[in-house]
PDB file of N, CA and C in Angstrom:
ATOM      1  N   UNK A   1      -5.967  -9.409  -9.821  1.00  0.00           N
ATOM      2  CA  UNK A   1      -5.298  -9.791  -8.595  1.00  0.00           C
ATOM      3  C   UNK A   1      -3.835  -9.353  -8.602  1.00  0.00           C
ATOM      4  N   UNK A   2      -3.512  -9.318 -10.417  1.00  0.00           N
ATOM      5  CA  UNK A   2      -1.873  -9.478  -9.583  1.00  0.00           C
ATOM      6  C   UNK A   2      -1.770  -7.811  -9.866  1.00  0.00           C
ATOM      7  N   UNK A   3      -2.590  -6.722 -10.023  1.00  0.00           N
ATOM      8  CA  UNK A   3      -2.296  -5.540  -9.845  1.00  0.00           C
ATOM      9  C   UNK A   3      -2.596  -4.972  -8.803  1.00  0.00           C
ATOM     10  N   UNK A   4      -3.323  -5.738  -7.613  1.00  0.00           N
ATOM     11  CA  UNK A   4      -3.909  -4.990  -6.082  1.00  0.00           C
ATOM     12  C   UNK A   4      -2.249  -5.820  -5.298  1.00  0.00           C
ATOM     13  N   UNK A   5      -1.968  -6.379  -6.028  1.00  0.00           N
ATOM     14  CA  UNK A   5      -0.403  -7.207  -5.263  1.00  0.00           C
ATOM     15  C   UNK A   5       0.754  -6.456  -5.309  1.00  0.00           C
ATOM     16  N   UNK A   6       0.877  -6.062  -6.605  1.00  0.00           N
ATOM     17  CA  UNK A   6       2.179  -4.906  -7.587  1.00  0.00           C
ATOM     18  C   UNK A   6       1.333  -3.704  -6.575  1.00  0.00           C
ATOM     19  N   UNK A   7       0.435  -3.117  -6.407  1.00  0.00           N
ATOM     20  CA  UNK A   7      -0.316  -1.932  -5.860  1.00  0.00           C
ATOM     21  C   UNK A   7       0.155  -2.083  -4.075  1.00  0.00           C
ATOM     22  N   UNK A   8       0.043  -3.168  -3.426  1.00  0.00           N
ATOM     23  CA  UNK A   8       0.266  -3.360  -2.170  1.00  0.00           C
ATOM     24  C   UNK A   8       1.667  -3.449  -1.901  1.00  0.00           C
ATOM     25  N   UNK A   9       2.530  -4.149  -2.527  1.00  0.00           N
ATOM     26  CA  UNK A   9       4.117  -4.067  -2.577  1.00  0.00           C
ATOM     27  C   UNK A   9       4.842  -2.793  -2.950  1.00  0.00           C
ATOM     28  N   UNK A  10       4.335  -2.331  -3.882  1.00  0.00           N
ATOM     29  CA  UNK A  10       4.725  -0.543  -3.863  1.00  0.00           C
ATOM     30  C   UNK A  10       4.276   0.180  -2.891  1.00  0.00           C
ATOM     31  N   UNK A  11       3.423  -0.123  -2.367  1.00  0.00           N
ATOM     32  CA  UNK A  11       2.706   0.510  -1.278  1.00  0.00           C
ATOM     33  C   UNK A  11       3.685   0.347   0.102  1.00  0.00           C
ATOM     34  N   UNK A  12       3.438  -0.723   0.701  1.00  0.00           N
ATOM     35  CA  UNK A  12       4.207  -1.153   1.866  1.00  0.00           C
ATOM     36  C   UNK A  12       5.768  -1.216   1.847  1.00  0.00           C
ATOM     37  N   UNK A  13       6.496  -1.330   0.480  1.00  0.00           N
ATOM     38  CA  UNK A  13       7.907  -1.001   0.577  1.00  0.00           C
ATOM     39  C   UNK A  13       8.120   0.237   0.221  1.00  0.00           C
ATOM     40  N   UNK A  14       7.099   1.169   0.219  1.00  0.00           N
ATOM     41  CA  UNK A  14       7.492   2.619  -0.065  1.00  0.00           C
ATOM     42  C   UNK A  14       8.437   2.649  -1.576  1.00  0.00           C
ATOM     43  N   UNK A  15       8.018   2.112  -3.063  1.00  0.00           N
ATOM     44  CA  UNK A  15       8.854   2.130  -3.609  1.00  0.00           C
ATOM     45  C   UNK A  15       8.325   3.014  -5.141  1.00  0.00           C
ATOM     46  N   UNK A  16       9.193   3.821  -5.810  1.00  0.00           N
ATOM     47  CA  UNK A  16       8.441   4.269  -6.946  1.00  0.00           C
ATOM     48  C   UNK A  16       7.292   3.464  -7.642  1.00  0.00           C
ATOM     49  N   UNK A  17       6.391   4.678  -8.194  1.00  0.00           N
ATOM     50  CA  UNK A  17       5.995   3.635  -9.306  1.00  0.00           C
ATOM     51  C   UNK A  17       6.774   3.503 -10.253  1.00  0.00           C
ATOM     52  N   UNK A  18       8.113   3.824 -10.870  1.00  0.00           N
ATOM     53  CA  UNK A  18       8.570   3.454 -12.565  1.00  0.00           C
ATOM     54  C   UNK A  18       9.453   2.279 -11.975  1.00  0.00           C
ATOM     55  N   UNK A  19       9.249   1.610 -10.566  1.00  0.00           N
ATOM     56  CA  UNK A  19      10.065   0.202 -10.303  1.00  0.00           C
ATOM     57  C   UNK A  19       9.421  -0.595 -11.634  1.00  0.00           C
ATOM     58  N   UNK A  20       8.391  -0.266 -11.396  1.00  0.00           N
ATOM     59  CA  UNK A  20       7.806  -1.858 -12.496  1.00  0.00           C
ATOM     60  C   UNK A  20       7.817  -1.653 -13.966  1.00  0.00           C
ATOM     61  N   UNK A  21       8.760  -0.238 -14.473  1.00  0.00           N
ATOM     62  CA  UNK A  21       9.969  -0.598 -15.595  1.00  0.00           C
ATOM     63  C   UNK A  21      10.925  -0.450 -15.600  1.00  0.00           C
ATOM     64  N   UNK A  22      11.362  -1.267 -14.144  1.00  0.00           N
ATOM     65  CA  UNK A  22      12.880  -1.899 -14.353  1.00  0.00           C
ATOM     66  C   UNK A  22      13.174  -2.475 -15.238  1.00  0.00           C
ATOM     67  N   UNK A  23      14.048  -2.697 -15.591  1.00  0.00           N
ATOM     68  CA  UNK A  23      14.263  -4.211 -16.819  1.00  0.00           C
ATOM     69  C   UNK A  23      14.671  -5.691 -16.451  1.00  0.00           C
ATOM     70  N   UNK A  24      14.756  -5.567 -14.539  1.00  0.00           N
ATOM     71  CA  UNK A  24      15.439  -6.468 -13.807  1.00  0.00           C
ATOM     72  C   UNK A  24      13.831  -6.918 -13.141  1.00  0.00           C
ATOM     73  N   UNK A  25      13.332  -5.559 -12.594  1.00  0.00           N
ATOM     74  CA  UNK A  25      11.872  -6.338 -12.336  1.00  0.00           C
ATOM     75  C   UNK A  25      11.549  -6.784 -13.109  1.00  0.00           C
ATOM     76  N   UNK A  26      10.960  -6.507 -14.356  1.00  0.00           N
ATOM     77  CA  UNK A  26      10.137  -7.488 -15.465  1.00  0.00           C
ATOM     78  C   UNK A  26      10.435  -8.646 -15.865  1.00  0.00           C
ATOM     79  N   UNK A  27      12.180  -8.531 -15.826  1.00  0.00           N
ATOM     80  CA  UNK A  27      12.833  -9.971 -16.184  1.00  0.00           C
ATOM     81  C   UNK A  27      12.200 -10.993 -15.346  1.00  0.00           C
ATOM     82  N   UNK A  28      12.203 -10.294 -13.792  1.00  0.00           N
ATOM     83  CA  UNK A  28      11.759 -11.192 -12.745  1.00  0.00           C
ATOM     84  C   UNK A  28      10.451 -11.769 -13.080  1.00  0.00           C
ATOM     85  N   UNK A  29       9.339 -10.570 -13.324  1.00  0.00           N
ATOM     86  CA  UNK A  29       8.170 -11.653 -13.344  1.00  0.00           C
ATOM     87  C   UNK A  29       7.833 -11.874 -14.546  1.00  0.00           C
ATOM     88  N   UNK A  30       8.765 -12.086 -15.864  1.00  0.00           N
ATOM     89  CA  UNK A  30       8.173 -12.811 -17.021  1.00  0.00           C
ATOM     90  C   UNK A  30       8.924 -14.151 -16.811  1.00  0.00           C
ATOM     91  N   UNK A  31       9.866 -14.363 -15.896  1.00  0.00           N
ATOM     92  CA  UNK A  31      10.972 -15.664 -15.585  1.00  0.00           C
ATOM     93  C   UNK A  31       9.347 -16.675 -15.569  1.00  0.00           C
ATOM     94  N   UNK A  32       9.781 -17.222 -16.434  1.00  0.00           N
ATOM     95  CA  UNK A  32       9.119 -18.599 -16.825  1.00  0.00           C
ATOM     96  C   UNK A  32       7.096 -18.490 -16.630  1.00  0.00           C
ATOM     97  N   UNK A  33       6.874 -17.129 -17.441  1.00  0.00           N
ATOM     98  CA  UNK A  33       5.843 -16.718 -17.476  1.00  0.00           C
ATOM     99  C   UNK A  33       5.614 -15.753 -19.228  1.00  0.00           C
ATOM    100  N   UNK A  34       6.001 -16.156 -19.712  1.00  0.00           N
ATOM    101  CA  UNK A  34       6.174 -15.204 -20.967  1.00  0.00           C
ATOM    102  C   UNK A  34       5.183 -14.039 -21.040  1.00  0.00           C
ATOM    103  N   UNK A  35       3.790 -14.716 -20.987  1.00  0.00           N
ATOM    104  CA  UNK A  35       2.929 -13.771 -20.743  1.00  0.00           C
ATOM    105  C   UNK A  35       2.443 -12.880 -20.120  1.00  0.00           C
ATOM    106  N   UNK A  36       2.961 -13.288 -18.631  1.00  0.00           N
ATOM    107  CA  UNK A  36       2.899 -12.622 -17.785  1.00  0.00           C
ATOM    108  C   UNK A  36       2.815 -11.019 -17.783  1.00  0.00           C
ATOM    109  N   UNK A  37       1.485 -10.524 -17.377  1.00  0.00           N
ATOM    110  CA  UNK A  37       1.092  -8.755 -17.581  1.00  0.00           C
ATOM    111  C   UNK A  37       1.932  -8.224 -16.543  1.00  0.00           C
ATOM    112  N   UNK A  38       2.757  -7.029 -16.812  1.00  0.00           N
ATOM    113  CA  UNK A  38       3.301  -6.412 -16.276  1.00  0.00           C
ATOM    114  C   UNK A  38       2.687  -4.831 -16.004  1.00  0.00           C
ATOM    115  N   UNK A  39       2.123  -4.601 -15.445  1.00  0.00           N
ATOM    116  CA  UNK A  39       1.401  -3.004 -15.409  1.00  0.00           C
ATOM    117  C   UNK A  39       2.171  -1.520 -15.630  1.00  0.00           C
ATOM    118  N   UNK A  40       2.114  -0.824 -16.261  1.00  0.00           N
ATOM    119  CA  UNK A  40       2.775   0.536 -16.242  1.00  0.00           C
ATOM    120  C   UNK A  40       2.759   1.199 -14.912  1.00  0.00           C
ATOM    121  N   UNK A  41       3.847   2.210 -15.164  1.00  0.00           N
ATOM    122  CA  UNK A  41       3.691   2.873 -13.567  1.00  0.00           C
ATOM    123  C   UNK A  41       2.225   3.988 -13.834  1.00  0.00           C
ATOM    124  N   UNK A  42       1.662   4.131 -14.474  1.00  0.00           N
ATOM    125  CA  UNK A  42       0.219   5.057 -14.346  1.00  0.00           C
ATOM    126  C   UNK A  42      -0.660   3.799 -13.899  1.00  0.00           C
ATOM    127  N   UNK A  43      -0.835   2.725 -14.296  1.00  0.00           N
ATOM    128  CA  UNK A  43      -1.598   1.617 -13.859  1.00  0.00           C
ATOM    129  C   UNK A  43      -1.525   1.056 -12.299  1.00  0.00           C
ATOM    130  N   UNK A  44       0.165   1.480 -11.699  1.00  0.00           N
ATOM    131  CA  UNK A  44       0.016   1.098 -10.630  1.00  0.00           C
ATOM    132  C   UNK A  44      -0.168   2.433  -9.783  1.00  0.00           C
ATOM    133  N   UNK A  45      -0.062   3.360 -10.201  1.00  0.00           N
ATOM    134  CA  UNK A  45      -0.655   4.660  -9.397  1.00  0.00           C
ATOM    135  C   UNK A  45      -1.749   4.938  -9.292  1.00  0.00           C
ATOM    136  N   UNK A  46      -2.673   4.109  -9.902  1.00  0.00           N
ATOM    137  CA  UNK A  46      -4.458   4.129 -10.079  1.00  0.00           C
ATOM    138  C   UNK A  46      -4.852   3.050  -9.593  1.00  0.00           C
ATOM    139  N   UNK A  47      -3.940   1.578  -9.522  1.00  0.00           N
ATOM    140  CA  UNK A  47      -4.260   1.155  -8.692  1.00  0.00           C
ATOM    141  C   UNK A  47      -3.968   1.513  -6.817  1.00  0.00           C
ATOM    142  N   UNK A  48      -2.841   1.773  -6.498  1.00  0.00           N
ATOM    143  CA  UNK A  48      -2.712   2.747  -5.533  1.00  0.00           C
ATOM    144  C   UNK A  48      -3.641   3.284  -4.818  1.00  0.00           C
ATOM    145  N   UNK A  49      -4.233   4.340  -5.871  1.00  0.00           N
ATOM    146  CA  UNK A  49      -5.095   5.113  -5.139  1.00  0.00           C
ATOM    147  C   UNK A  49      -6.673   4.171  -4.939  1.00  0.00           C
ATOM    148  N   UNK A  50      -6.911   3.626  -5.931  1.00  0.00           N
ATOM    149  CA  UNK A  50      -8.179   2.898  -5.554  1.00  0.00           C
ATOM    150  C   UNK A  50      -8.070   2.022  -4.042  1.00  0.00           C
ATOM    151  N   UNK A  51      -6.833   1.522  -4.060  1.00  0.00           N
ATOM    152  CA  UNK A  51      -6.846   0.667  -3.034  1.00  0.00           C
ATOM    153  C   UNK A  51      -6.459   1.340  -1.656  1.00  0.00           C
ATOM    154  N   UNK A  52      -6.117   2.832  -1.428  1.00  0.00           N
ATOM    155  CA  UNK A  52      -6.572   4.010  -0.362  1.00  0.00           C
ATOM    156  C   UNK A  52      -7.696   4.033  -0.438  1.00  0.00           C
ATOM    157  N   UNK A  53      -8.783   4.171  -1.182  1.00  0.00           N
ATOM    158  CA  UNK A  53      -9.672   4.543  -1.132  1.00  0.00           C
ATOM    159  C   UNK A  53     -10.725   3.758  -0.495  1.00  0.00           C
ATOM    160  N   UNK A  54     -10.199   2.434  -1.214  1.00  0.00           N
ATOM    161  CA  UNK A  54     -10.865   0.930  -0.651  1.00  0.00           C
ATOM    162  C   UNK A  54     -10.985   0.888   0.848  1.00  0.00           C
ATOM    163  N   UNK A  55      -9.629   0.869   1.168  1.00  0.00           N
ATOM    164  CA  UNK A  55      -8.724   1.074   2.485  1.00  0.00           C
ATOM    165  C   UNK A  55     -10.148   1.447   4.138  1.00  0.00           C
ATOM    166  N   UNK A  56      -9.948   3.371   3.294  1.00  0.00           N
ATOM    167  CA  UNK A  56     -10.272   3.853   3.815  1.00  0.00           C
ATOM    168  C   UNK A  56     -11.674   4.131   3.891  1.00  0.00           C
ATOM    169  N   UNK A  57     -12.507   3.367   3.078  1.00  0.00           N
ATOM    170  CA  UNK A  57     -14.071   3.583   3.043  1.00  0.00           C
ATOM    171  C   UNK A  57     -14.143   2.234   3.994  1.00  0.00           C
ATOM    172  N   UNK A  58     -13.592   1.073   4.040  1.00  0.00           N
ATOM    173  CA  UNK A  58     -13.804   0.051   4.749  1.00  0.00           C
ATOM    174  C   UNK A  58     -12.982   0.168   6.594  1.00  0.00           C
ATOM    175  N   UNK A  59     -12.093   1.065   6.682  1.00  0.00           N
ATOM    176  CA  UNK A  59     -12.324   1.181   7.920  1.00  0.00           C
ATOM    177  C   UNK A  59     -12.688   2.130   8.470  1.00  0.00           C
ATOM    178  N   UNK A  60     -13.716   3.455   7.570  1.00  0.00           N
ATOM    179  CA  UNK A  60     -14.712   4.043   8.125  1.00  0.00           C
ATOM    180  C   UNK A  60     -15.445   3.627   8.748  1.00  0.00           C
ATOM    181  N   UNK A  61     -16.304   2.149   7.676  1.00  0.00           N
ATOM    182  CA  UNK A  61     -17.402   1.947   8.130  1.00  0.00           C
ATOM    183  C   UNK A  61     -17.339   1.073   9.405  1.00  0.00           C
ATOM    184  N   UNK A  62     -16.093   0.537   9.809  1.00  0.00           N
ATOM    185  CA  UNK A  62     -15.385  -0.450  10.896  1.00  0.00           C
ATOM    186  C   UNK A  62     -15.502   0.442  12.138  1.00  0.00           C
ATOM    187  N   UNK A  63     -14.978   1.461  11.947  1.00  0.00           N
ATOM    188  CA  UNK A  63     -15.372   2.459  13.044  1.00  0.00           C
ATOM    189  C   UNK A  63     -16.116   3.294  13.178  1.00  0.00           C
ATOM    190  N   UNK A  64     -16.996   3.355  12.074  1.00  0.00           N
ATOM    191  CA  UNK A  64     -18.639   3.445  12.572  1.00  0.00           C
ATOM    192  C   UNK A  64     -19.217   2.776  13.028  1.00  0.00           C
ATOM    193  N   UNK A  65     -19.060   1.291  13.311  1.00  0.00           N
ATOM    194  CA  UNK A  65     -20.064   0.464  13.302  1.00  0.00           C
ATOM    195  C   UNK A  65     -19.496  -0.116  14.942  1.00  0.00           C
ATOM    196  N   UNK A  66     -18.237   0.684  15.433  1.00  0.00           N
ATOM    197  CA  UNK A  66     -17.818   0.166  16.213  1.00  0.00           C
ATOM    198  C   UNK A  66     -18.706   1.184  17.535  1.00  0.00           C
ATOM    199  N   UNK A  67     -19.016   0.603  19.006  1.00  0.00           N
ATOM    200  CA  UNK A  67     -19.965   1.062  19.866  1.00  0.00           C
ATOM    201  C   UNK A  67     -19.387   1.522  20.792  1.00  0.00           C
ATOM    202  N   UNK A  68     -19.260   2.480  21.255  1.00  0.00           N
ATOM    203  CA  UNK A  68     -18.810   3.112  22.544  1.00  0.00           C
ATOM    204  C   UNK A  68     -17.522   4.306  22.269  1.00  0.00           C
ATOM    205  N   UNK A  69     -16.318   4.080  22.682  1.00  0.00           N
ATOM    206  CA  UNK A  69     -15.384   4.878  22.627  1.00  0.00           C
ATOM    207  C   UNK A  69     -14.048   4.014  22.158  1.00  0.00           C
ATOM    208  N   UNK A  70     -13.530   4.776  21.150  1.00  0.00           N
ATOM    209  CA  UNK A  70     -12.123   4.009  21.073  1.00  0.00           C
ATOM    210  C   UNK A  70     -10.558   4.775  21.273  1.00  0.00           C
ATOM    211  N   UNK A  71     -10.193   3.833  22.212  1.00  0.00           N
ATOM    212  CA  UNK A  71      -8.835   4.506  22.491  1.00  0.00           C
ATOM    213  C   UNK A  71      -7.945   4.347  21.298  1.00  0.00           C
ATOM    214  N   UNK A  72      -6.992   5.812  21.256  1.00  0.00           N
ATOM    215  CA  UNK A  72      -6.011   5.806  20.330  1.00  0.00           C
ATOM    216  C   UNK A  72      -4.815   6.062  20.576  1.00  0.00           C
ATOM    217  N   UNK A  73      -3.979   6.037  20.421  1.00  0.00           N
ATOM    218  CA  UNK A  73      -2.930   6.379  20.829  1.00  0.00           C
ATOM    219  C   UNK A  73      -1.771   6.779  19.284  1.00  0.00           C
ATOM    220  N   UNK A  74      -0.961   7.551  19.013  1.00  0.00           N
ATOM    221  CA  UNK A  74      -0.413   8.142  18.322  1.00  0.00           C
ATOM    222  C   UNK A  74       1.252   8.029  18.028  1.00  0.00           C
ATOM    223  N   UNK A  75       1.947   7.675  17.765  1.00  0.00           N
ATOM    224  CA  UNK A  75       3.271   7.937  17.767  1.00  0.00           C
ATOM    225  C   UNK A  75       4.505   8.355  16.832  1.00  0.00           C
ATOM    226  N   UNK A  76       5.104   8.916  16.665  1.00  0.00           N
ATOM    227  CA  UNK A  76       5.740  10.066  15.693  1.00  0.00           C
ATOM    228  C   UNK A  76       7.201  10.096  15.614  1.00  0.00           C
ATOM    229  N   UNK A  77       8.111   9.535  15.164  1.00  0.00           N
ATOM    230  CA  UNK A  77       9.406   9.403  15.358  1.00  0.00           C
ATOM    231  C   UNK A  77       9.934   9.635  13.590  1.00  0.00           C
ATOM    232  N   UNK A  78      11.072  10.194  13.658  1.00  0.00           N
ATOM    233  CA  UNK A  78      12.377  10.548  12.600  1.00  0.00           C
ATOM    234  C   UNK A  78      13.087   9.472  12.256  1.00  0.00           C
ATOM    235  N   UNK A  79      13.636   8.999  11.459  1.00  0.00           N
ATOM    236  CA  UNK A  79      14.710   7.864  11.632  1.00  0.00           C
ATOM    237  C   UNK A  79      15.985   8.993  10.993  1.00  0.00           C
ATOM    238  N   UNK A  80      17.308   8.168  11.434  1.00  0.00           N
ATOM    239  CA  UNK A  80      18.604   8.464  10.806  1.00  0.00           C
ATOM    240  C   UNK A  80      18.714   9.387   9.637  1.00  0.00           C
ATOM    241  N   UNK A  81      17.687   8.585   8.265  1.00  0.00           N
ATOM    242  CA  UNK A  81      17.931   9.334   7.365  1.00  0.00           C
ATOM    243  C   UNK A  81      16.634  10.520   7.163  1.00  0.00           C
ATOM    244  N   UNK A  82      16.421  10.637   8.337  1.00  0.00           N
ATOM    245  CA  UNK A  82      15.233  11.885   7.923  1.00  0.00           C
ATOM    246  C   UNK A  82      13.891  11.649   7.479  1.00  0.00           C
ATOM    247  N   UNK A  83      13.201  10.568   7.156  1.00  0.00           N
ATOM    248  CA  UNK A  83      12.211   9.977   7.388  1.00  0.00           C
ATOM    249  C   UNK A  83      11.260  10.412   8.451  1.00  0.00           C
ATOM    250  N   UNK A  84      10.073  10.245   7.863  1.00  0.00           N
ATOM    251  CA  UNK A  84       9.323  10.869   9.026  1.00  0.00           C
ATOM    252  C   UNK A  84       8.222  10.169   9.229  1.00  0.00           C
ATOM    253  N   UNK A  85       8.011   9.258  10.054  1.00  0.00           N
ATOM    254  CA  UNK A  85       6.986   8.356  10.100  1.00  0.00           C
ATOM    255  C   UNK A  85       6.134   8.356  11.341  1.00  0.00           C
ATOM    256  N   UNK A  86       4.544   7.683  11.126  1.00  0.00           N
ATOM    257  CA  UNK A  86       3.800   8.225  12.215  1.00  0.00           C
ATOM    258  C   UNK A  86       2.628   6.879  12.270  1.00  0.00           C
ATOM    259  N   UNK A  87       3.165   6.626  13.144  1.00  0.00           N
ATOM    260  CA  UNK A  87       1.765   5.215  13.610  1.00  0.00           C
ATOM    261  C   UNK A  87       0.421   5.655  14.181  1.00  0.00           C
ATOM    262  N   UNK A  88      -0.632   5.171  13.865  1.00  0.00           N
ATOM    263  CA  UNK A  88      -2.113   5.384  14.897  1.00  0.00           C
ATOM    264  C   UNK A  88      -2.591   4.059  15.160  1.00  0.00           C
ATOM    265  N   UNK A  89      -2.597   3.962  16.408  1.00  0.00           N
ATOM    266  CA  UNK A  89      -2.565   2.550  17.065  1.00  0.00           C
ATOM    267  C   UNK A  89      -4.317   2.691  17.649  1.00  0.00           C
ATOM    268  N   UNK A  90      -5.260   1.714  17.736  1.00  0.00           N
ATOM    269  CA  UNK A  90      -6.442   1.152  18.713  1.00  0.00           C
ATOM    270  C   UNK A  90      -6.650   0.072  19.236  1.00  0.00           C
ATOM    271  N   UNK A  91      -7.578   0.076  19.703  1.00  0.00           N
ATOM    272  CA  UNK A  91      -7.962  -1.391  20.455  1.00  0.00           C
ATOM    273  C   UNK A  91      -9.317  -1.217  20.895  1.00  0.00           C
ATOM    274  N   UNK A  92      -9.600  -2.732  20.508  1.00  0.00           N
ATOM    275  CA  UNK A  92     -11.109  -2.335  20.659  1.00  0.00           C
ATOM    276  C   UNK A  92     -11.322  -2.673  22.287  1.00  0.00           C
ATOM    277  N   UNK A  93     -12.355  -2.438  22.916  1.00  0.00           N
ATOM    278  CA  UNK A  93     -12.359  -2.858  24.438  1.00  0.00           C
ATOM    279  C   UNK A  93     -13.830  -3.988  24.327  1.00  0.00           C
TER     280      UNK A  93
END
């Protein structure tokens, strides 16, 4: 569990994998956990990809299974620092 979590937080904050050998992250999650597993950055890049993969085999089958036609709509914008980001929006009817 707590590597599809470390896998989803790197994911959604867009952040390296060698964050999770910071020495400030780890401090963080061994704080009153001694044991606490900390994953390598190859561990969270494999988790990563499994969980694209997961991702994307489960909303294949979502929109296979979905009946008729689905609208999409697309949108594509730059930010300030050059970023290049791109939404795909639906709705089911």
């Amino acid at each position: 569990m707590f590597s599809v979590v470390t896998a989803r937080w790197v994911s959604e904050s867009v952040r390296p994998f060698r964050i999770v050998q910071d020495c400030c992250y780890r401090w963080l999650q061994k704080e009153g956990r001694l044991k606490c597993y900390i994953p390598s950055q190859e561990t969270v890049s494999q988790d990563v990809k499994k969980l694209y993969n997961y991702t994307k085999e489960k909303l294949a089958s979502e929109l296979q299974a979905q009946e008729g036609e689905i609208p999409i709509a697309i949108d594509c914008w730059t930010l300030p620092n050059h970023c290049a980001w791109m939404s795909i929006m639906t709705t089911r009817t």
